[in-house]
Protein backbone atom coordinates (compact mmCIF):
# COMPACT_ATOMS: atom_id res chain seq x y z
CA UNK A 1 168.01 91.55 184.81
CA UNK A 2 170.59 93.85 186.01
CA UNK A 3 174.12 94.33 184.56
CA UNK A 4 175.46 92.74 187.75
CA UNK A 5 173.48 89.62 186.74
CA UNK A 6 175.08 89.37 183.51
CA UNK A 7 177.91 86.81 182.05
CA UNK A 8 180.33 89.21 179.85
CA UNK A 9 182.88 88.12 177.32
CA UNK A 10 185.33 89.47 175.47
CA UNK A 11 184.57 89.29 172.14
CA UNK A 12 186.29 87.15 169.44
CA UNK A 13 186.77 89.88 167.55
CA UNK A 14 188.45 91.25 170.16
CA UNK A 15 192.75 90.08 170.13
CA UNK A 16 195.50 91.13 169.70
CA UNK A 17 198.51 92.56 171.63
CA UNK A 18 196.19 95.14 173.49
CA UNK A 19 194.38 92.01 175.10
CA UNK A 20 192.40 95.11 177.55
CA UNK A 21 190.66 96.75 174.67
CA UNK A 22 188.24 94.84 173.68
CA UNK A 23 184.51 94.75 173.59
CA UNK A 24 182.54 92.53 176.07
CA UNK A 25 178.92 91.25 175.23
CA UNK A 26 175.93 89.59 177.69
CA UNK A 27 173.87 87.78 176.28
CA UNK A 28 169.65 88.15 178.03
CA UNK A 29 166.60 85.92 177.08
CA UNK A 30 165.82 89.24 175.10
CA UNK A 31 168.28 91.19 174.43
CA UNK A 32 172.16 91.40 173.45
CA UNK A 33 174.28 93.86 175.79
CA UNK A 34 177.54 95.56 174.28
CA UNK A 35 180.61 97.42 176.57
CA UNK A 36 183.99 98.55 176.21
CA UNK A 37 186.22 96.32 178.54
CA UNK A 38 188.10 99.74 179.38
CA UNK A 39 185.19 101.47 181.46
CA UNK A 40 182.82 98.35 182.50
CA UNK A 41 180.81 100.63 184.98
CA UNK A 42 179.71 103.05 182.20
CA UNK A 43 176.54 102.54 179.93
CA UNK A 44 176.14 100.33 177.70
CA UNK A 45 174.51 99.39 174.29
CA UNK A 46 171.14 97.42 174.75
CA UNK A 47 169.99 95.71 171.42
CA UNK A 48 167.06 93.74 170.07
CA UNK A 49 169.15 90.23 168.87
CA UNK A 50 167.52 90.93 165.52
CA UNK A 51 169.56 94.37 165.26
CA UNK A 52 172.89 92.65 166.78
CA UNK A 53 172.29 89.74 163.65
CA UNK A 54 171.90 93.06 161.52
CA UNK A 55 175.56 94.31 162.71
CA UNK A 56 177.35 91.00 162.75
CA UNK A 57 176.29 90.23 159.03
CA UNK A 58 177.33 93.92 158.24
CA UNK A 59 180.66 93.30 159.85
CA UNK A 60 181.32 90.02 158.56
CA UNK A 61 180.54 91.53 154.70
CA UNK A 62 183.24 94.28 155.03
């Protein structure tokens, strides 16, 4: 699947008055796909969904 192929949205952890910085995911039968709304054409973070469980408990803890 390429990027083009992929459904972003912003994240809901993403608000506030600055409604252009935010982080968009994808979501891919096998993996989770992570970029900053501000440069869309850049690279991106590609992570096992295990690993983007991991960081979403981690963030919800702090």
């Amino acid at each position: 699947m390429s990027t083009s192929e992929l459904h972003w949205f912003k994240s809901s952890y993403s608000s506030g008055p600055e409604v252009d910085d935010c982080v968009e995911i994808a979501v891919a039968p096998a993996t989770i796909h992570v970029r900053d709304s501000k440069t869309p054409r850049t690279p991106h973070l590609t992570l096992a969904p295990a690993t983007w469980a991991d960081f979403l408990t981690y963030v919800a803890s702090r």
